[in-house]
C-alpha atoms as a PDB file:
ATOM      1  CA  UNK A   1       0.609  37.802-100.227  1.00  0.00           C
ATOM      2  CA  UNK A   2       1.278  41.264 -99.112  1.00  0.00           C
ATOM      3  CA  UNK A   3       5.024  42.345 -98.227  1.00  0.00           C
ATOM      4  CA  UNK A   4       4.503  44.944 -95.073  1.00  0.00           C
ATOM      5  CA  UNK A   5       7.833  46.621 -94.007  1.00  0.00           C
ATOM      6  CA  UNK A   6       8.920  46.998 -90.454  1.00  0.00           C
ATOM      7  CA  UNK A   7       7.250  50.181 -88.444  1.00  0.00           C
ATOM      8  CA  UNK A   8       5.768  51.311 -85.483  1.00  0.00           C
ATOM      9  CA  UNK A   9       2.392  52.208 -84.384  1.00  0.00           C
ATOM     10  CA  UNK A  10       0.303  52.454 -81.496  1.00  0.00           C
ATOM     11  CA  UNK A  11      -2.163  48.751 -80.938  1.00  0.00           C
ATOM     12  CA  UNK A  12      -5.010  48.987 -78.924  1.00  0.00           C
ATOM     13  CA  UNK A  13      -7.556  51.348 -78.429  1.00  0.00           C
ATOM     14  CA  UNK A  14      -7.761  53.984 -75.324  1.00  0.00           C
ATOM     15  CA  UNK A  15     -11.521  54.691 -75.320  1.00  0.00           C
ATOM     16  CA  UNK A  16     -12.612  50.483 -76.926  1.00  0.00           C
ATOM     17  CA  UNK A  17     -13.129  47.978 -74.989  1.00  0.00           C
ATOM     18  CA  UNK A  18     -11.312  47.236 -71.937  1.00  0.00           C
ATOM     19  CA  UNK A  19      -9.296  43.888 -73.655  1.00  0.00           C
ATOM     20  CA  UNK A  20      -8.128  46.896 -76.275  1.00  0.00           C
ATOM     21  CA  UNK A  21      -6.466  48.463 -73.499  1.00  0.00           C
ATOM     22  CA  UNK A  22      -3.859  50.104 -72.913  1.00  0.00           C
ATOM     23  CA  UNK A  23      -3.176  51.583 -76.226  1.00  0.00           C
ATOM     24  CA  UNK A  24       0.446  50.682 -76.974  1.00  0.00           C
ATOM     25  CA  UNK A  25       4.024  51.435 -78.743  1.00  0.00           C
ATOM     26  CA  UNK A  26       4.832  48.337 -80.711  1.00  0.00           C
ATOM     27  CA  UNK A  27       7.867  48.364 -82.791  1.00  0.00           C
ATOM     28  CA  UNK A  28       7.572  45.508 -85.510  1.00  0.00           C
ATOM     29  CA  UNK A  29      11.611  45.314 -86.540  1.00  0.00           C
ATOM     30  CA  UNK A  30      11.044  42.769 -89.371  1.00  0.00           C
ATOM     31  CA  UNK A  31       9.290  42.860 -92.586  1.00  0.00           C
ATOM     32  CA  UNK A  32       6.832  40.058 -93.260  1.00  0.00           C
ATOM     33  CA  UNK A  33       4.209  38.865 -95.414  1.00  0.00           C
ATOM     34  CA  UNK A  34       0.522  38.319 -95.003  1.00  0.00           C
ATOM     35  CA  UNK A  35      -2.160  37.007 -97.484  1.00  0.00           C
ATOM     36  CA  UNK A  36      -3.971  39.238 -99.389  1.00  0.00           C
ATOM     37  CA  UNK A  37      -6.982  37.628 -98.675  1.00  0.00           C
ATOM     38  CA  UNK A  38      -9.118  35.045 -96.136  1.00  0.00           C
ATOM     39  CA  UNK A  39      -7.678  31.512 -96.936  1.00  0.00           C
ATOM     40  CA  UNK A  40     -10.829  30.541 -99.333  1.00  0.00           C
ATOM     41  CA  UNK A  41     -12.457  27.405 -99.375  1.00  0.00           C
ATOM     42  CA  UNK A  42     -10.848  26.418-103.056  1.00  0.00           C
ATOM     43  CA  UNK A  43      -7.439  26.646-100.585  1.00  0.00           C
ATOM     44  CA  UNK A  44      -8.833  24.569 -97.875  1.00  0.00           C
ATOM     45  CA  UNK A  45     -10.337  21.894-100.147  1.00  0.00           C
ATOM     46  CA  UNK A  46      -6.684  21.740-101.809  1.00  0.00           C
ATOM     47  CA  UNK A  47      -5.316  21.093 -98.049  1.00  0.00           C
ATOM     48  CA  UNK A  48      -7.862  18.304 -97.054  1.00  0.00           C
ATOM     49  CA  UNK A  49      -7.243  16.336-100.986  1.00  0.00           C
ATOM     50  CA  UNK A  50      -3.514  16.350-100.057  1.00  0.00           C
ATOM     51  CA  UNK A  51      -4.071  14.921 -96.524  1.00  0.00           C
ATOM     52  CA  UNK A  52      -2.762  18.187 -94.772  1.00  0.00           C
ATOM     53  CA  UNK A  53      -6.282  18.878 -93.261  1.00  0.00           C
ATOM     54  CA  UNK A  54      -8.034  16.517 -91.633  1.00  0.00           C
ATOM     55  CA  UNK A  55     -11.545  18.538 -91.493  1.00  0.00           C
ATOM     56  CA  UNK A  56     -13.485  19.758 -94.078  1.00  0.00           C
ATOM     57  CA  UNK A  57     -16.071  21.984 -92.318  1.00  0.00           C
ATOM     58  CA  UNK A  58     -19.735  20.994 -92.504  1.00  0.00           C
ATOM     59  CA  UNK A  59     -20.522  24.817 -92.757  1.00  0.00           C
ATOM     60  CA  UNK A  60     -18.304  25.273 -95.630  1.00  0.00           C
ATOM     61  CA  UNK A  61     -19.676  27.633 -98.243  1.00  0.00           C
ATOM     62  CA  UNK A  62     -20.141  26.363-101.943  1.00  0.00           C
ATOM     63  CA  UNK A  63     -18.237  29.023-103.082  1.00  0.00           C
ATOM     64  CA  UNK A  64     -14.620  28.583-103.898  1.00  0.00           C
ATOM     65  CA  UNK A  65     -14.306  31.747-103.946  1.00  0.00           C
ATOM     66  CA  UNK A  66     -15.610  32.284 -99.660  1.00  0.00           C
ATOM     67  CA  UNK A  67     -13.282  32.487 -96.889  1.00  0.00           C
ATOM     68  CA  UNK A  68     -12.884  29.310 -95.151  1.00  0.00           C
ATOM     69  CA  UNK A  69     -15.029  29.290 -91.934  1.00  0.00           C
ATOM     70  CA  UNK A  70     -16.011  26.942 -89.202  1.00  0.00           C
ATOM     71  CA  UNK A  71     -12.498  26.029 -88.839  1.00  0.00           C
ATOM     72  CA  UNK A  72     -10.331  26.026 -85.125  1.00  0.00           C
ATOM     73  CA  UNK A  73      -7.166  27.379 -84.606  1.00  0.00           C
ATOM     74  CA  UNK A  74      -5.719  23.964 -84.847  1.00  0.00           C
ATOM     75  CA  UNK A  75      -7.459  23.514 -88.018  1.00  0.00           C
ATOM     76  CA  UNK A  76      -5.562  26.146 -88.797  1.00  0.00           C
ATOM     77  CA  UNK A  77      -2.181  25.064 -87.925  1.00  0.00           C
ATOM     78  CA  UNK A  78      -2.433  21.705 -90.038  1.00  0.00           C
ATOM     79  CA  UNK A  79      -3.326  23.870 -92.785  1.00  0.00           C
ATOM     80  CA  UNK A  80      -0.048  26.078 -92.253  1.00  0.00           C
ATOM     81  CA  UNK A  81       1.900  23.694 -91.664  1.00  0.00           C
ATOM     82  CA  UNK A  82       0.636  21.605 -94.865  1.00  0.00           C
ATOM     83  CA  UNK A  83       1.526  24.954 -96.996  1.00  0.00           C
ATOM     84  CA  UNK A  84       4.987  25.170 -95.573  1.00  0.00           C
ATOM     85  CA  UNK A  85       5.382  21.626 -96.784  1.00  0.00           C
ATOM     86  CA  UNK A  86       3.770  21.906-100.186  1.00  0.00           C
ATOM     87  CA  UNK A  87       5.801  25.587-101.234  1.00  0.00           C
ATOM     88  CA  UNK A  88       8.959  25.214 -99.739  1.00  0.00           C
ATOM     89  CA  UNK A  89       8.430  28.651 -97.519  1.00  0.00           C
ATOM     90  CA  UNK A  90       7.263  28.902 -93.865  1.00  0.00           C
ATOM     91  CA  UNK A  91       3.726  29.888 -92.902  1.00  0.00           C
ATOM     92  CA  UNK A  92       2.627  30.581 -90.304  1.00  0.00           C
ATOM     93  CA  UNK A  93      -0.528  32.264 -88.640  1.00  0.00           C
ATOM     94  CA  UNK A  94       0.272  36.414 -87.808  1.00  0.00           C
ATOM     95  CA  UNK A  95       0.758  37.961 -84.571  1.00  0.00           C
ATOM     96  CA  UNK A  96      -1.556  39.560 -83.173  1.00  0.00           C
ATOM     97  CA  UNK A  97       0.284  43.017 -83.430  1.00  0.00           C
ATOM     98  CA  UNK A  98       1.261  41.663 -86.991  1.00  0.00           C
ATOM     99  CA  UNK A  99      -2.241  41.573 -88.322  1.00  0.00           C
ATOM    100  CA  UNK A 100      -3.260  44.528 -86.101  1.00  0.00           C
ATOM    101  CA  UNK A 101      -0.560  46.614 -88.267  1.00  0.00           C
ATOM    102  CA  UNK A 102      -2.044  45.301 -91.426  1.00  0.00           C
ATOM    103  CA  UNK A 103      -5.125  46.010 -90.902  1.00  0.00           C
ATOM    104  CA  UNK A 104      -4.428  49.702 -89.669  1.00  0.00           C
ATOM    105  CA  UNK A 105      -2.987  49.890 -93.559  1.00  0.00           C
ATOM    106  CA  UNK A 106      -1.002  53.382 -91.870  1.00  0.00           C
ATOM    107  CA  UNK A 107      -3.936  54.596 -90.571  1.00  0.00           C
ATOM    108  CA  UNK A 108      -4.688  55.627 -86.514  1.00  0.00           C
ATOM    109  CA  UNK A 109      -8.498  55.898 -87.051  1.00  0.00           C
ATOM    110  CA  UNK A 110     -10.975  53.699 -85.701  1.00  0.00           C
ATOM    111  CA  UNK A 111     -11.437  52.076 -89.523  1.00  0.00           C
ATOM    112  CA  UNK A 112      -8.648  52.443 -91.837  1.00  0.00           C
ATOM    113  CA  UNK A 113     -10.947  54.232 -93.881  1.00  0.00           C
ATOM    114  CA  UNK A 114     -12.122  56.917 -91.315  1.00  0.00           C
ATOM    115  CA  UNK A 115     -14.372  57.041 -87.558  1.00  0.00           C
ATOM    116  CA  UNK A 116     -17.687  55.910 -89.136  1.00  0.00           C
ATOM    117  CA  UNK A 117     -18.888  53.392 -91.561  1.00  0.00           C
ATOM    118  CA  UNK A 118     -18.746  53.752 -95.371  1.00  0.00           C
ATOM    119  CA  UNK A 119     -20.521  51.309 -97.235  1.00  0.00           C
ATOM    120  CA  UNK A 120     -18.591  49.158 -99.205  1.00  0.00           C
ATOM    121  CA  UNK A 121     -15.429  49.207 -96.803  1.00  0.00           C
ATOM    122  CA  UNK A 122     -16.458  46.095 -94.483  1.00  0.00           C
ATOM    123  CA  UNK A 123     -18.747  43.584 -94.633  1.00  0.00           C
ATOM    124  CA  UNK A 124     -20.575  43.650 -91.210  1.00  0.00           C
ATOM    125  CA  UNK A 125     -24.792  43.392 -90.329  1.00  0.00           C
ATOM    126  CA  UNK A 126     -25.090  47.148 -90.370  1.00  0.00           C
ATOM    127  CA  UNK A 127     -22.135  48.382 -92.662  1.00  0.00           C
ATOM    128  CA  UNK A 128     -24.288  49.351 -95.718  1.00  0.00           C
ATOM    129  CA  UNK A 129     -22.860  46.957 -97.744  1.00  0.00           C
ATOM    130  CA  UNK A 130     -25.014  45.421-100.898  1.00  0.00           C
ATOM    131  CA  UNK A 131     -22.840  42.132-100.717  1.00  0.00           C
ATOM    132  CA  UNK A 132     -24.160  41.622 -97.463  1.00  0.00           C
ATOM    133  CA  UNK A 133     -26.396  38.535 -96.863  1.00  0.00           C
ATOM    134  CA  UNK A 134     -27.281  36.982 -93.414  1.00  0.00           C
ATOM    135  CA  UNK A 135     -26.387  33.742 -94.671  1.00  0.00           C
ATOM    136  CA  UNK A 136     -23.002  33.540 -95.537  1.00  0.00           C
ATOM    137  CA  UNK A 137     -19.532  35.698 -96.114  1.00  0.00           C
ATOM    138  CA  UNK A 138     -18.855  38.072 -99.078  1.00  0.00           C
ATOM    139  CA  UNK A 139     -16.534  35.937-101.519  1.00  0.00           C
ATOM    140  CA  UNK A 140     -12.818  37.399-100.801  1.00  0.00           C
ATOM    141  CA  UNK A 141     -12.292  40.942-102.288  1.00  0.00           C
ATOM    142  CA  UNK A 142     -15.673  41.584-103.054  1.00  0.00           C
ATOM    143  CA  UNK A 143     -14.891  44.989-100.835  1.00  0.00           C
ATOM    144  CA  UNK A 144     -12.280  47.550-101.032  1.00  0.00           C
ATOM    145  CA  UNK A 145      -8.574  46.990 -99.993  1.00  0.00           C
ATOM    146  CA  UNK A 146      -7.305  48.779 -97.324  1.00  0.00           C
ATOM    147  CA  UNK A 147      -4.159  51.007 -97.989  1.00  0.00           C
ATOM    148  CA  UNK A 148      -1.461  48.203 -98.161  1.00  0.00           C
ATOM    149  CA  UNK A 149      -3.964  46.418-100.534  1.00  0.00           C
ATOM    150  CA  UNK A 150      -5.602  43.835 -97.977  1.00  0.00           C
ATOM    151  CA  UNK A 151      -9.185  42.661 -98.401  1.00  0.00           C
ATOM    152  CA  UNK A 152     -11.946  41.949 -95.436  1.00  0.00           C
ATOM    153  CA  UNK A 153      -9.641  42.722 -92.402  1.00  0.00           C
ATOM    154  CA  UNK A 154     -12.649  44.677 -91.423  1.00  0.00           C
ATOM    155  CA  UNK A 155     -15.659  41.670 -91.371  1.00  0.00           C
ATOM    156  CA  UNK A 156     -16.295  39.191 -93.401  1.00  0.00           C
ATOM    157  CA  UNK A 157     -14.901  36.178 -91.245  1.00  0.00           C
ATOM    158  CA  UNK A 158     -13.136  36.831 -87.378  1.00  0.00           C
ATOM    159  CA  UNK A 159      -9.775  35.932 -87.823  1.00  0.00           C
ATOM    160  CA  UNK A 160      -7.101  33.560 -85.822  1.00  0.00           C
ATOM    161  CA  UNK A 161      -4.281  34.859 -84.719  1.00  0.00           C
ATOM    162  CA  UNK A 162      -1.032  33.499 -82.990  1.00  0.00           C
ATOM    163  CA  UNK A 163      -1.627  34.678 -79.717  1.00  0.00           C
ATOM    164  CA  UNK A 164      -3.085  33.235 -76.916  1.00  0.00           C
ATOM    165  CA  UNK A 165      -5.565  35.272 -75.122  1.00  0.00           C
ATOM    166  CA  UNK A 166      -4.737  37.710 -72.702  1.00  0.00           C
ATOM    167  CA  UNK A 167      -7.726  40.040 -71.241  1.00  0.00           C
ATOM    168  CA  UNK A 168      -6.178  43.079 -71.952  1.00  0.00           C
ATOM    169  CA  UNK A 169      -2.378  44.557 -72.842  1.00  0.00           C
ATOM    170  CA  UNK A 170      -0.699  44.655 -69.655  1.00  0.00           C
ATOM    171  CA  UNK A 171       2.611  43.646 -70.047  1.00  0.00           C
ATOM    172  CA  UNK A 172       1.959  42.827 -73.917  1.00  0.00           C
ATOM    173  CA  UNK A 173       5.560  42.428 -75.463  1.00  0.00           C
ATOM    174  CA  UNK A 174       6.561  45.887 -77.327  1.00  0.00           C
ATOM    175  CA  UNK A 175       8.080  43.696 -80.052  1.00  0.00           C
ATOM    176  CA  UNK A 176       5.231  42.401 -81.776  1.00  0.00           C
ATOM    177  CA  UNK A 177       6.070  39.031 -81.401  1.00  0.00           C
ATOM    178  CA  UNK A 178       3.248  36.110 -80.559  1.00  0.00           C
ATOM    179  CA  UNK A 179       2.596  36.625 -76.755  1.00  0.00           C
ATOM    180  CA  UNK A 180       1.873  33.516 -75.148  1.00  0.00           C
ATOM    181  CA  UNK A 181       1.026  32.023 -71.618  1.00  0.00           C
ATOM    182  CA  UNK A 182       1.416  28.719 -69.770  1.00  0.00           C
ATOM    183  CA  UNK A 183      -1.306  26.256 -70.360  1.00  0.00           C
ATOM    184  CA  UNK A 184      -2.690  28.369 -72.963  1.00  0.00           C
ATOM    185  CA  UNK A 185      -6.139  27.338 -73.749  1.00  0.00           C
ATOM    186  CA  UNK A 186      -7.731  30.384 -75.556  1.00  0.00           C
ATOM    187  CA  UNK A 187      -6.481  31.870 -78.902  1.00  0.00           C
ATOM    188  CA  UNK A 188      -6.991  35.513 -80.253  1.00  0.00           C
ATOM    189  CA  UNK A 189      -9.450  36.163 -83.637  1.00  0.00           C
ATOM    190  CA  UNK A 190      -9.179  39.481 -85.021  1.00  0.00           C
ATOM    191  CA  UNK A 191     -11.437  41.694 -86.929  1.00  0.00           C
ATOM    192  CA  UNK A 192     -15.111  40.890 -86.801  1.00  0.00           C
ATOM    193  CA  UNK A 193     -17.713  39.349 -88.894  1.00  0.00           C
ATOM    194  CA  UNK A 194     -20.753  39.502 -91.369  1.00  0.00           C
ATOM    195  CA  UNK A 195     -22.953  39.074 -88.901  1.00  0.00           C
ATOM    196  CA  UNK A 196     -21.684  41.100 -86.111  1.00  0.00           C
ATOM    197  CA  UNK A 197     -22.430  44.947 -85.845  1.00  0.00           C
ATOM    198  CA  UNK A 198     -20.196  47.946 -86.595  1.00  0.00           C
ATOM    199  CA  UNK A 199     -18.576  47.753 -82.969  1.00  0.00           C
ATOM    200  CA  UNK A 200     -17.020  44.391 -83.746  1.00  0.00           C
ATOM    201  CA  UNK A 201     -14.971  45.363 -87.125  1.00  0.00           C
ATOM    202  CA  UNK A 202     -12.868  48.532 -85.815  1.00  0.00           C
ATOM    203  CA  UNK A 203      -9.361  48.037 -86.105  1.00  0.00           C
ATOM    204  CA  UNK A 204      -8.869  47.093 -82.674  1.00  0.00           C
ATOM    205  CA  UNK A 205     -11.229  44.454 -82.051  1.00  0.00           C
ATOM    206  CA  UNK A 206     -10.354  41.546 -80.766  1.00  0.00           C
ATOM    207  CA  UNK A 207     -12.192  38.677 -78.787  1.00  0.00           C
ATOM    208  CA  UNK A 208     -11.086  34.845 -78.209  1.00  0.00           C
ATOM    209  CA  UNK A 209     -12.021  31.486 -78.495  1.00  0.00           C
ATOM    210  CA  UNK A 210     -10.908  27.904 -77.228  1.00  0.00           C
ATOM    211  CA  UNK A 211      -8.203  26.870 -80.023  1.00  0.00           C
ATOM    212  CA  UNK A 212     -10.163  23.566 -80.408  1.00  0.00           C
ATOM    213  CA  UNK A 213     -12.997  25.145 -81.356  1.00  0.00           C
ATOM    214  CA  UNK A 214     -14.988  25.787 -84.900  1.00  0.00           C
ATOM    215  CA  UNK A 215     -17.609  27.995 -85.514  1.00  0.00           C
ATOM    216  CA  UNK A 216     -19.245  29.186 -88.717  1.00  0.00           C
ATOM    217  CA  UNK A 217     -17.872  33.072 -87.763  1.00  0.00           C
ATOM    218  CA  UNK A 218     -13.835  32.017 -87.784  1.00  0.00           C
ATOM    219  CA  UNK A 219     -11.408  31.951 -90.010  1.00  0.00           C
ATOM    220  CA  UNK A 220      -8.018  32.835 -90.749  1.00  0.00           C
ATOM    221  CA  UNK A 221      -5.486  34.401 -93.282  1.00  0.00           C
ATOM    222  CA  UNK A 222      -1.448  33.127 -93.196  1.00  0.00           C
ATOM    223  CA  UNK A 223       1.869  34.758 -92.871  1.00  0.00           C
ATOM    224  CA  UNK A 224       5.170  34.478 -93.143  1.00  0.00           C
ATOM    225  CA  UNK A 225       8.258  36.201 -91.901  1.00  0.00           C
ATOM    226  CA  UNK A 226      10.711  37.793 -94.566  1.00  0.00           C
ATOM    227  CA  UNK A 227      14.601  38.189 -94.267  1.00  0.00           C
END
């Protein structure tokens, strides 16, 4: 886990996508931690001997070492929930500000590394990356660490998030807290993939899916609030 302090910084993007806009002030008042890394499948497999997860994904990688993919949003939540239990601390999935403020690492570029692609920043289809392979995820850290020292924000696996999906910010709460809607049906994943193109890993991405649903692009990393 990463400790992040409180801060502010503007979320969103003004010239992205139109569910990036409008670029926003958040002001994140607490600290809290994030992981380090995607929750790997040596995690998950941990979670599903100990009866916290009920699914062990048929497009699982054979590495340990992989993020965990193929996994819902409520997959996720067992899995959080079965951590809390297990350490004695409470997990939780980030916010969608939250993990937008890690992955930024300080930076207001479109990367936190700069406007274009360097290879070996992000694992992504046309990053330049020698890790990459059509097939299957980089094993966790394989690429650089962003400036707070977080691996594969940038590609790798899309990430859940707290939030359900809104299609843009309009009226997004300035707090960075999870923003959510009645009958919420939709969840927010963060951050891109291996097999999706340059445009998908910026900072700012973001995109949805039904928080029922797996597929072999999504996973997640944890979090958990510090006092």
């Amino acid at each position: 886990m990463v400790s992040i302090s409180p801060g502010q910084f503007v979320m969103g993007s003004a010239k992205g996508d139109p569910s990036e806009r409008p670029a926003h002030r958040v002001a994140l008042s607490s600290p809290f931690a994030i992981g380090k890394f995607e929750v790997t499948v040596a995690q998950w497999k941990e979670c599903v001997k100990a009866d916290g997860c009920s699914n062990f994904p048929a497009k699982a990688d054979t590495s340990d070492n992989a993020p965990i993919r193929d996994v819902s949003w409520d997959d996720a939540q067992e899995y959080v929930k079965w951590l809390s239990r297990t350490s004695g601390q409470k997990y939780r999935l980030p916010t969608e500000a939250e993990w937008e403020y890690a992955a930024r690492g300080g930076t207001t570029s479109t990367y936190w590394w700069g406007d274009k692609i360097v290879a070996g920043k992000a694992n992504c289809k046309d990053c330049g990356n020698n890790a990459w392979d059509s097939a299957k995820p980089a094993d966790v850290g394989t690429l650089d660490a962003n400036p707070y020292g977080i691996y594969d924000m940038n590609g790798n696996v899309w990430e859940w998030v707290s939030d359900c999906w809104h299609k843009n910010y309009k009226g997004a709460p300035a707090n960075g807290i999870t923003w959510e809607r009645d009958n919420c049906r939709a969840r927010v994943i963060r951050g891109g993939s291996w097999r999706n193109d340059k445009s998908y890993v910026h900072s700012a991405s973001r995109f949805k899916y039904d928080a029922y649903v797996r597929y072999i692009l999504n996973g997640f990393r944890v979090a958990r609030s510090m006092q």
